[in-house]
Protein backbone atom coordinates (compact mmCIF):
# COMPACT_ATOMS: atom_id res chain seq x y z
CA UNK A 1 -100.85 97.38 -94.86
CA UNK A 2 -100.13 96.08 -91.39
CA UNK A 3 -96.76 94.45 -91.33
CA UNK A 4 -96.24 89.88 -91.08
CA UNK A 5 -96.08 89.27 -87.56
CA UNK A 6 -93.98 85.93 -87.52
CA UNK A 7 -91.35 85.86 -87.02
CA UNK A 8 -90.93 89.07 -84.63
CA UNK A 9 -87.44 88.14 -84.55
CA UNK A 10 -83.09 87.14 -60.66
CA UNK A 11 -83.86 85.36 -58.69
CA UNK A 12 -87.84 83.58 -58.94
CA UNK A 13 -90.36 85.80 -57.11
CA UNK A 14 -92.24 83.63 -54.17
CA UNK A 15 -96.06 82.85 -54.28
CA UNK A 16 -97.97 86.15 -53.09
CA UNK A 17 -101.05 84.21 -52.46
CA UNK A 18 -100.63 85.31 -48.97
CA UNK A 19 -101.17 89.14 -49.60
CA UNK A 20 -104.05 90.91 -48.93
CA UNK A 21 -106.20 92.90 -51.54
CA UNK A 22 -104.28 95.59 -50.99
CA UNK A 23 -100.68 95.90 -50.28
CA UNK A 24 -99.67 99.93 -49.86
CA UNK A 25 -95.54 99.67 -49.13
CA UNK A 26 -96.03 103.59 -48.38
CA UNK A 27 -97.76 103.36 -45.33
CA UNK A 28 -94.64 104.62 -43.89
CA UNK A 29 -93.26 108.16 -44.77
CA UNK A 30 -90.55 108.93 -46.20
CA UNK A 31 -87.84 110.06 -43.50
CA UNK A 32 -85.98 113.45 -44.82
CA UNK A 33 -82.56 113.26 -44.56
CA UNK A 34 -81.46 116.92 -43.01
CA UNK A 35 -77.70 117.18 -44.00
CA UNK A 36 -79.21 116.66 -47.80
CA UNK A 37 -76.56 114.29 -48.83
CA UNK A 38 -76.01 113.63 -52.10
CA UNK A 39 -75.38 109.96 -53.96
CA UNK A 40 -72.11 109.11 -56.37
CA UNK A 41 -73.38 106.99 -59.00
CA UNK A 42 -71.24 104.43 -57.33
CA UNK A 43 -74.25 103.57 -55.14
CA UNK A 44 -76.81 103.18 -57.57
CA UNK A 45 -74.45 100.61 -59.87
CA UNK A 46 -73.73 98.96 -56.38
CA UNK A 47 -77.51 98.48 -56.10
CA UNK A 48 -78.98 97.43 -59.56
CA UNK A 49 -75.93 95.49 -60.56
CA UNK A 50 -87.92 91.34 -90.14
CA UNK A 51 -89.86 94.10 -90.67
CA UNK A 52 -91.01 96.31 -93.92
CA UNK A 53 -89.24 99.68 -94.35
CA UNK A 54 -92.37 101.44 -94.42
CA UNK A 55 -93.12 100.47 -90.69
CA UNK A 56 -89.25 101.49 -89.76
CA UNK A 57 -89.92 104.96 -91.12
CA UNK A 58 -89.61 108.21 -88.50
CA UNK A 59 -91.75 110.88 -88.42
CA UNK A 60 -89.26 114.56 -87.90
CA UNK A 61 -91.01 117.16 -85.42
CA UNK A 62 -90.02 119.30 -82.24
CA UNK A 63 -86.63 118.58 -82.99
CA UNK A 64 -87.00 114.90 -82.25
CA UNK A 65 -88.41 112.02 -84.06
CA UNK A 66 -91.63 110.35 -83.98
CA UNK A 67 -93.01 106.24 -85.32
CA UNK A 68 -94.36 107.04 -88.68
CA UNK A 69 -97.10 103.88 -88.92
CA UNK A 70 -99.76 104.65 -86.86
CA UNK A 71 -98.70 108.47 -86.70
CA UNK A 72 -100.09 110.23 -83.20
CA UNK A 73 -101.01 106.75 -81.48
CA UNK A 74 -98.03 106.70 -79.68
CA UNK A 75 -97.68 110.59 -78.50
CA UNK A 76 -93.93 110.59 -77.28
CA UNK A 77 -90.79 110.38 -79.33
CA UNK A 78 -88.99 106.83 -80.20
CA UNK A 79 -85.07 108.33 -81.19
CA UNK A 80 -82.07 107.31 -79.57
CA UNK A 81 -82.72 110.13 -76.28
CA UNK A 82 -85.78 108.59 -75.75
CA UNK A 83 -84.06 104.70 -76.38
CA UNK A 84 -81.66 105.88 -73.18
CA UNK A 85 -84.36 107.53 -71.34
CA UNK A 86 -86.34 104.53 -71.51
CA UNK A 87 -83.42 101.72 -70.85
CA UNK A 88 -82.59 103.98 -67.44
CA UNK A 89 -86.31 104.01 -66.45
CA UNK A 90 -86.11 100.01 -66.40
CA UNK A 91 -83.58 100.08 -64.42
CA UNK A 92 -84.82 102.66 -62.18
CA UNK A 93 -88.36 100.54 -61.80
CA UNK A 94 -86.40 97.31 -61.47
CA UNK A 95 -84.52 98.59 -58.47
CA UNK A 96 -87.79 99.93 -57.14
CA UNK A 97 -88.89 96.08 -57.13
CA UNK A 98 -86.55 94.48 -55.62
CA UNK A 99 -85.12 92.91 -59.05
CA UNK A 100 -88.03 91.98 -59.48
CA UNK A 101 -89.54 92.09 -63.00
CA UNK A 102 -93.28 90.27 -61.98
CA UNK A 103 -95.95 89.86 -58.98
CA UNK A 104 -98.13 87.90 -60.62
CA UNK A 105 -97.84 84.42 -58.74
CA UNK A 106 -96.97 82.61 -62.58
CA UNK A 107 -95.21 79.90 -60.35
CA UNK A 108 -98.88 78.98 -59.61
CA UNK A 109 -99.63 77.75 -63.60
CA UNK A 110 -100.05 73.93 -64.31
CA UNK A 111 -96.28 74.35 -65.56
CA UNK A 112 -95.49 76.78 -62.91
CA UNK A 113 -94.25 78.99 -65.48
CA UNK A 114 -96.08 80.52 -68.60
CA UNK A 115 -96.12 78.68 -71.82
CA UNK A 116 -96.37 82.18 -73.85
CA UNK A 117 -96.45 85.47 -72.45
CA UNK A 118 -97.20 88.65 -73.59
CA UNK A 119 -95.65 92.41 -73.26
CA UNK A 120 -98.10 94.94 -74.59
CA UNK A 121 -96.01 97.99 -75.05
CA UNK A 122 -92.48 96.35 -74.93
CA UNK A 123 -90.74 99.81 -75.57
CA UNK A 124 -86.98 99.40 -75.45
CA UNK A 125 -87.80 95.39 -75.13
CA UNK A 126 -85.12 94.52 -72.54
CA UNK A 127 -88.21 93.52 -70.28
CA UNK A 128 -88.21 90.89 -72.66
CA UNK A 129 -84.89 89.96 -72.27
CA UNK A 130 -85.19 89.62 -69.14
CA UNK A 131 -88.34 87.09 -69.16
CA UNK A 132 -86.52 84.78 -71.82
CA UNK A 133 -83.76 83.97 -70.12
CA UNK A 134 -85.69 83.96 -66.55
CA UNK A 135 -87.57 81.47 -68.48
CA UNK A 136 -86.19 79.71 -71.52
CA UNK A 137 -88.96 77.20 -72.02
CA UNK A 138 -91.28 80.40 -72.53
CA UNK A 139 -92.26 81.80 -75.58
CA UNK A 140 -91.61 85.55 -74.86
CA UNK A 141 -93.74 88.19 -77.02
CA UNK A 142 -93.90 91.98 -77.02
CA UNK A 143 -95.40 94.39 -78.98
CA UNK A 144 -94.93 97.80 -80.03
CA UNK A 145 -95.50 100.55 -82.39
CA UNK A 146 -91.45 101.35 -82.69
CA UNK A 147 -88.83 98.83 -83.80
CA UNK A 148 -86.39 97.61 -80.75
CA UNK A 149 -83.03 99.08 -80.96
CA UNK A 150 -79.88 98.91 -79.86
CA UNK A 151 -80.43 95.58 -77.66
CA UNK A 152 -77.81 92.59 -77.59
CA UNK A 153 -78.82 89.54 -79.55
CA UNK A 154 -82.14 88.49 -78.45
CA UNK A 155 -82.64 85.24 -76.68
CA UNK A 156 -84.38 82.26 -79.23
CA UNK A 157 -87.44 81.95 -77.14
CA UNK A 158 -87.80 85.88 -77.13
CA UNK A 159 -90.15 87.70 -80.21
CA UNK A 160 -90.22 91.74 -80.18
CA UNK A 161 -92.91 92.67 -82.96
CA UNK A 162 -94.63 95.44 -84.28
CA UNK A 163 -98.17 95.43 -83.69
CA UNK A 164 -101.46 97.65 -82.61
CA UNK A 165 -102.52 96.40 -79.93
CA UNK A 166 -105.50 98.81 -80.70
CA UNK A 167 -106.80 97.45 -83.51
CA UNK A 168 -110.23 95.16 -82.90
CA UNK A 169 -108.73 92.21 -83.72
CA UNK A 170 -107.41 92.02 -80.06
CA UNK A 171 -110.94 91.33 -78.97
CA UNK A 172 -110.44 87.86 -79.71
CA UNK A 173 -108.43 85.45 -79.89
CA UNK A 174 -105.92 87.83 -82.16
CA UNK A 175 -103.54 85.09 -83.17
CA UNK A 176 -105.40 82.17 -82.40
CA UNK A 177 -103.74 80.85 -79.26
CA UNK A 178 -103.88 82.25 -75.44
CA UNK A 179 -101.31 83.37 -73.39
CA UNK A 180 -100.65 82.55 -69.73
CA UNK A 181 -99.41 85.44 -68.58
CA UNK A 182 -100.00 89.41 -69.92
CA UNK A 183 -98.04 92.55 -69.05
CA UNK A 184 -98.49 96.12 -69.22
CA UNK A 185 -95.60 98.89 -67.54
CA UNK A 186 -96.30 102.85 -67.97
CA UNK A 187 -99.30 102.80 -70.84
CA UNK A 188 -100.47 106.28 -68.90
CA UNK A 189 -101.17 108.87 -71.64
CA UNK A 190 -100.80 106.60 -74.55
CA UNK A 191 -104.82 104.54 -74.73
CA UNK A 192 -108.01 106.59 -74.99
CA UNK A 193 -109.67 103.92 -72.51
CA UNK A 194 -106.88 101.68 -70.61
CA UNK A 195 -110.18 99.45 -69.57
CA UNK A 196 -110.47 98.20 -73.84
CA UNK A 197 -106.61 97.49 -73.05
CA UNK A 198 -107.26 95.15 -69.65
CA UNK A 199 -110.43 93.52 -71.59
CA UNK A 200 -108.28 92.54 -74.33
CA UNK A 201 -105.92 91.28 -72.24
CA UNK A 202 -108.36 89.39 -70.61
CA UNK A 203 -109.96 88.29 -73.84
CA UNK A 204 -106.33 86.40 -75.03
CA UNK A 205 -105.47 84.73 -71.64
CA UNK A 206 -105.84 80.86 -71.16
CA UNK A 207 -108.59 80.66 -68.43
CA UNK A 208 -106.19 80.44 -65.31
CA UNK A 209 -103.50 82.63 -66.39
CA UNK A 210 -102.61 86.36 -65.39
CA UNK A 211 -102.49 89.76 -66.45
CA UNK A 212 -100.45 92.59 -64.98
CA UNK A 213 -99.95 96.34 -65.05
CA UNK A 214 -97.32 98.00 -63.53
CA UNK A 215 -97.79 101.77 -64.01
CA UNK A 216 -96.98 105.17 -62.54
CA UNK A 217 -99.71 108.12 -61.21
CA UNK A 218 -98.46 110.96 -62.73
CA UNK A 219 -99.74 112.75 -59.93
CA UNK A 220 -97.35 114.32 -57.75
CA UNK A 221 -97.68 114.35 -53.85
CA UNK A 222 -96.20 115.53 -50.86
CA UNK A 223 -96.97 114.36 -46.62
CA UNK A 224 -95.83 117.62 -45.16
CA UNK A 225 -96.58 120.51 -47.00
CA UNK A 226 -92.81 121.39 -48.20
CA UNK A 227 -95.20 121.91 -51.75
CA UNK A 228 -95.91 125.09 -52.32
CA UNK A 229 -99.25 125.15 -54.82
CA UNK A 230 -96.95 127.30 -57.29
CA UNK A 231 -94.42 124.78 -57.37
CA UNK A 232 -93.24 124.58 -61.23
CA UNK A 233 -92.99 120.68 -61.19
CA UNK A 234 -96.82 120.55 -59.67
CA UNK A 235 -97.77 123.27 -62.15
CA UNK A 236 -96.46 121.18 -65.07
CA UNK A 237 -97.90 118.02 -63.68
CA UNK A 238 -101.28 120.30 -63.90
CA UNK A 239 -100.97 120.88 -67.18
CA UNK A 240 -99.89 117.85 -68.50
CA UNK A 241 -103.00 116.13 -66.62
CA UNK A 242 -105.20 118.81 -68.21
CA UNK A 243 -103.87 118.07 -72.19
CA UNK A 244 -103.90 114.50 -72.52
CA UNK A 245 -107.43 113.94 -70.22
CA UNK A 246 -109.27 117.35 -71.70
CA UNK A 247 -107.84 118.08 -74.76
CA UNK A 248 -106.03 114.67 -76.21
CA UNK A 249 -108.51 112.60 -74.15
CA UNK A 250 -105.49 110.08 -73.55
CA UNK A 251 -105.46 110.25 -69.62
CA UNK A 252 -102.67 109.83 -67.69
CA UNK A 253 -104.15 109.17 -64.26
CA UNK A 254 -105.04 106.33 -64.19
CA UNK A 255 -102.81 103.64 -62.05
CA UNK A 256 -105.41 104.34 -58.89
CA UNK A 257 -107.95 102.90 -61.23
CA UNK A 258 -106.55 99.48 -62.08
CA UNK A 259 -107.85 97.73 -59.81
CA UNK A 260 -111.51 98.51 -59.73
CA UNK A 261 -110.98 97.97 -63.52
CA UNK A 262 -109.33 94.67 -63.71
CA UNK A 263 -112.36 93.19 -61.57
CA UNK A 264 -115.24 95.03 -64.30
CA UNK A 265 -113.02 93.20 -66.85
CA UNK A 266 -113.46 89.89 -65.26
CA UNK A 267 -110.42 89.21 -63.57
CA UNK A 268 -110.51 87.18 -59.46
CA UNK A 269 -107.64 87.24 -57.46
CA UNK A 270 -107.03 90.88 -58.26
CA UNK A 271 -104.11 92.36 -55.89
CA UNK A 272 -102.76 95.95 -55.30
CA UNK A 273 -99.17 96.95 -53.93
CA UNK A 274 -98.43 100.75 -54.33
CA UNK A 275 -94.53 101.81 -53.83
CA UNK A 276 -92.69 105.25 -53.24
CA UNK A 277 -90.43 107.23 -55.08
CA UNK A 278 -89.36 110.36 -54.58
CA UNK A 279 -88.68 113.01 -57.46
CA UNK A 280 -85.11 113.81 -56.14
CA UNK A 281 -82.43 113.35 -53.56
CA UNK A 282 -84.22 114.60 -50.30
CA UNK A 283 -84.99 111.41 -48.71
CA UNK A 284 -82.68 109.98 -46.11
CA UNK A 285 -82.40 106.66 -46.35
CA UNK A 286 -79.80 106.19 -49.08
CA UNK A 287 -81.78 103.52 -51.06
CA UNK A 288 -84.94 106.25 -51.67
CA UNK A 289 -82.18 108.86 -52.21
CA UNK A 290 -81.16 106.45 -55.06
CA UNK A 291 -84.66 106.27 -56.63
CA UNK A 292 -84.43 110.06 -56.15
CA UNK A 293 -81.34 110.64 -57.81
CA UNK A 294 -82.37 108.50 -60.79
CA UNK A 295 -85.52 109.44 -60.56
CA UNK A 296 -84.70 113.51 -61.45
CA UNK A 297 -82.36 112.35 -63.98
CA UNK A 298 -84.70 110.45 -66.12
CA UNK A 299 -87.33 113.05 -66.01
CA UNK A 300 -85.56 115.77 -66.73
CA UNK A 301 -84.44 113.83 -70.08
CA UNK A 302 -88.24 113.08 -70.95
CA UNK A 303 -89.63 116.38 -69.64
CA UNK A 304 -89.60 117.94 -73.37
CA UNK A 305 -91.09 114.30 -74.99
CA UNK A 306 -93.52 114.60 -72.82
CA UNK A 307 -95.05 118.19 -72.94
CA UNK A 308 -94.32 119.18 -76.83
CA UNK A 309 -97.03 116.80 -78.44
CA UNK A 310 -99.10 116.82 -75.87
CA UNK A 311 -98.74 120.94 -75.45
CA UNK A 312 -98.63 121.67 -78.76
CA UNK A 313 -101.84 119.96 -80.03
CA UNK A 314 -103.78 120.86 -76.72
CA UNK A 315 -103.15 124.79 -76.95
CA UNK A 316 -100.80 125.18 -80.05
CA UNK A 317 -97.37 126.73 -77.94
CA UNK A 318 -94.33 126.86 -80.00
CA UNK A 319 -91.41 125.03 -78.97
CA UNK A 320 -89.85 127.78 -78.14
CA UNK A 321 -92.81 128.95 -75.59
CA UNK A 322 -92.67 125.33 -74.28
CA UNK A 323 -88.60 125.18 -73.54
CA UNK A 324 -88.85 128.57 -71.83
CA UNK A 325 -92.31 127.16 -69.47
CA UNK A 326 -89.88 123.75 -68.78
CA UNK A 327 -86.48 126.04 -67.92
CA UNK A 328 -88.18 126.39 -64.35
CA UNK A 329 -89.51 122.58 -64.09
CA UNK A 330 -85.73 121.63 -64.47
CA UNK A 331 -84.73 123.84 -61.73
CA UNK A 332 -87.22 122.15 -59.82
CA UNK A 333 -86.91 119.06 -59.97
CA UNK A 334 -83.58 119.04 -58.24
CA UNK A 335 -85.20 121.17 -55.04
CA UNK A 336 -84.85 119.19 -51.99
CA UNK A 337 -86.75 121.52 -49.96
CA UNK A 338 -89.35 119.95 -51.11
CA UNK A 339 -89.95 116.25 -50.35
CA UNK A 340 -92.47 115.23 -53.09
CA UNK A 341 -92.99 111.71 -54.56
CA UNK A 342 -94.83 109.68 -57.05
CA UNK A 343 -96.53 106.71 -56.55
CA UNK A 344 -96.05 103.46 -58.39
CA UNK A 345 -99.05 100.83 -58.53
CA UNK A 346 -98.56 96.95 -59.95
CA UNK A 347 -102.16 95.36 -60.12
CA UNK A 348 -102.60 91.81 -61.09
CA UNK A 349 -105.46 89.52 -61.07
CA UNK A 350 -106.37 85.82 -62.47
CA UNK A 351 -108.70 85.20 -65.49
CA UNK A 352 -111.65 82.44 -63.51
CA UNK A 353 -110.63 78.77 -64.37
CA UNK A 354 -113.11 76.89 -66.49
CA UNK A 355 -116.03 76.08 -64.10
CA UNK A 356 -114.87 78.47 -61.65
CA UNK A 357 -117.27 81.24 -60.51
CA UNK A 358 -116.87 84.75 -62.49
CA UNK A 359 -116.13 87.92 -61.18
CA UNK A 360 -118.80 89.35 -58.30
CA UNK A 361 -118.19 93.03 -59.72
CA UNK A 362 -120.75 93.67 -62.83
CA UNK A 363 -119.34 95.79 -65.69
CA UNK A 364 -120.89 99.69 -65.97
CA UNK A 365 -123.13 100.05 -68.67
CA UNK A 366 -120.18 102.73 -70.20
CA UNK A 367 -117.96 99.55 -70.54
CA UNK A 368 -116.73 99.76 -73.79
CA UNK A 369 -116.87 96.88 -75.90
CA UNK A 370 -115.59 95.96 -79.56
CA UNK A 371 -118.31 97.91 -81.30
CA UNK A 372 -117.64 101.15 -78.95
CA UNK A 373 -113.84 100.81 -78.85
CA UNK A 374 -112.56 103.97 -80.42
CA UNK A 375 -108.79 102.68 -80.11
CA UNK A 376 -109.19 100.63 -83.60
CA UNK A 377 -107.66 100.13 -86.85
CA UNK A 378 -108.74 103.31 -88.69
CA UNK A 379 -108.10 105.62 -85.53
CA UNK A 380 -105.31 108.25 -86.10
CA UNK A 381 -105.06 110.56 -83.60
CA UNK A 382 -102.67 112.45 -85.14
């Protein structure tokens, strides 16, 4: 039995009406710094200065632990490493942005604010925070499969909640009311078809309000061939890419797509910026070596939670076999011979006004739709 969902317990960005379609802030590369410097942590703290027991219960496997209700939807682990892991990655994103925690111009709504928002996939939750007391007179909801832990009081406008976003009743109007304003940050590898996510979205906004997604491509580049094809962090990345799409069927590529698929859902307006970060330290302008520094950091803490499960139930390796493959990812993801980078993409786009003309791009006839949505109630992709 799905648990009662009520209760579940910087600076304003300017109007980006003025951007084009697409906003790439990588056009420029990424200068290498050649005396490969190396940051204190000094600089980076310089720069980013209810429920039943039943849905509280952990799942033990790999060594780490796993959410119990709904076991396999969410593939990656929810104990306290992960907690950390996740609370640094905010931080590291946040920085990325400028402070920022939104693009979407929400300044734009009748009460240039939203009434009710939504995070889908609120995680650690202090996203959340963040919105309530940017905006107190908003109702602040997030959802997630793991209970919140180990945040400070929550603000009074601010609900964290477990929920399945999944299940069908998202289609509609799942609690009755709309929302002005929807988010989504790093849902690669979790949905079978991130498109049933953005519909649904779509599907609970107030006609004039916005949806969101701020999520990384998990693939790995590189400008100047410093990459060598046998590079352990690039083979990983391969593999990865090759068990959730082929084998799990839970992609993780899909931030290039967002935007194409936010205008098939219905959405106007829709925008595109794309942002840099490099994997580790060999950039030279000390805010990207930053990003870098951080950036090595947090993955080598998630590099296990994210290759047992998804290793595992693709070809069956042991944990030991996996730990031994990941030894040499470590190791390189702290080379600074090579100057690779991922990409980060935020996409947001308005749901038409009443009256106002719909989207000009037609869904595919594969768009899936309640009655083909395999991401319901009774899936357990365990």
């Amino acid at each position: 039995m799905a648990p009662m969902q009520r209760p579940r317990p910087l600076s304003a960005t300017t109007d980006l009406t003025d951007l084009t379609d697409h906003t790439d802030r990588t056009s420029q590369a990424i200068e290498v710094d050649p005396d490969s410097r190396s940051l204190s942590s000094a600089d980076f703290e310089a720069e980013t200065q209810s429920l039943t027991p039943s849905v509280r219960d952990v799942l033990h496997e790999y060594g780490r632990t796993y959410q119990k209700w709904k076991v396999g939807a969410y593939p990656f682990p929810n104990d306290d490493l992960e907690n950390e892991r996740l609370k640094l990655q905010h931080i590291i994103i946040r920085a990325l942005f400028n402070g920022r925690n939104w693009f979407a111009p929400i300044n734009r709504l009748p009460q240039r604010r939203p009434r009710r928002l939504l995070d889908i996939g609120c995680g650690t939750g202090h996203w959340c925070h963040e919105m309530a007391k940017e905006f107190p007179r908003t109702r602040v909801e997030g959802i997630d499969l793991t209970p919140t832990k180990g945040l400070a009081r929550s603000p009074d406008n601010c609900h964290l909640m477990i929920d399945d976003i999944r299940h069908k009743m998202w289609w509609g109007l799942a609690n009755g009311y709309t929302y002005d304003y929807i988010h989504t940050r790093m849902s690669l590898g979790i949905f079978h078809d991130f498109r049933e996510i953005i519909q649904k979205g779509f599907n609970n906004l107030e006609p004039g309000g916005w949806m969101e997604s701020q999520e990384l491509d998990s693939k790995v580049y590189c400008d100047d061939g410093t990459m060598p094809e046998n590079w352990p962090l690039l083979e990983w990345s391969k593999d990865q890419d090759d068990a959730a799409t082929n084998h799990l069927e839970t992609p993780l590529r899909i931030a290039n797509k967002l935007k194409r698929w936010y205008e098939q859902a219905g959405f106007v307006e829709v925008k595109e910026e794309v942002f840099h970060i490099p994997i580790n330290e060999w950039a030279k302008e000390d805010r990207l070596k930053m990003f870098g520094k951080f950036m090595a950091q947090n993955m080598q803490a998630g590099l296990y939670g994210w290759s047992v499960n998804y290793f595992n139930r693709a070809w069956g390796w042991t944990e030991s076999e996996i730990r031994v493959k990941l030894a040499r990812v470590h190791n390189s993801l702290f080379d600074k011979t090579v100057h690779a980078y991922y990409k980060v993409y935020v996409v947001y786009g308005r749901k038409p006004r009443i009256g106002e003309a719909p989207s000009q791009v037609p869904k595919p006839d594969h768009w899936p739709t309640e009655h083909t949505s395999r991401n319901d109630d009774a899936d357990n992709a365990c």
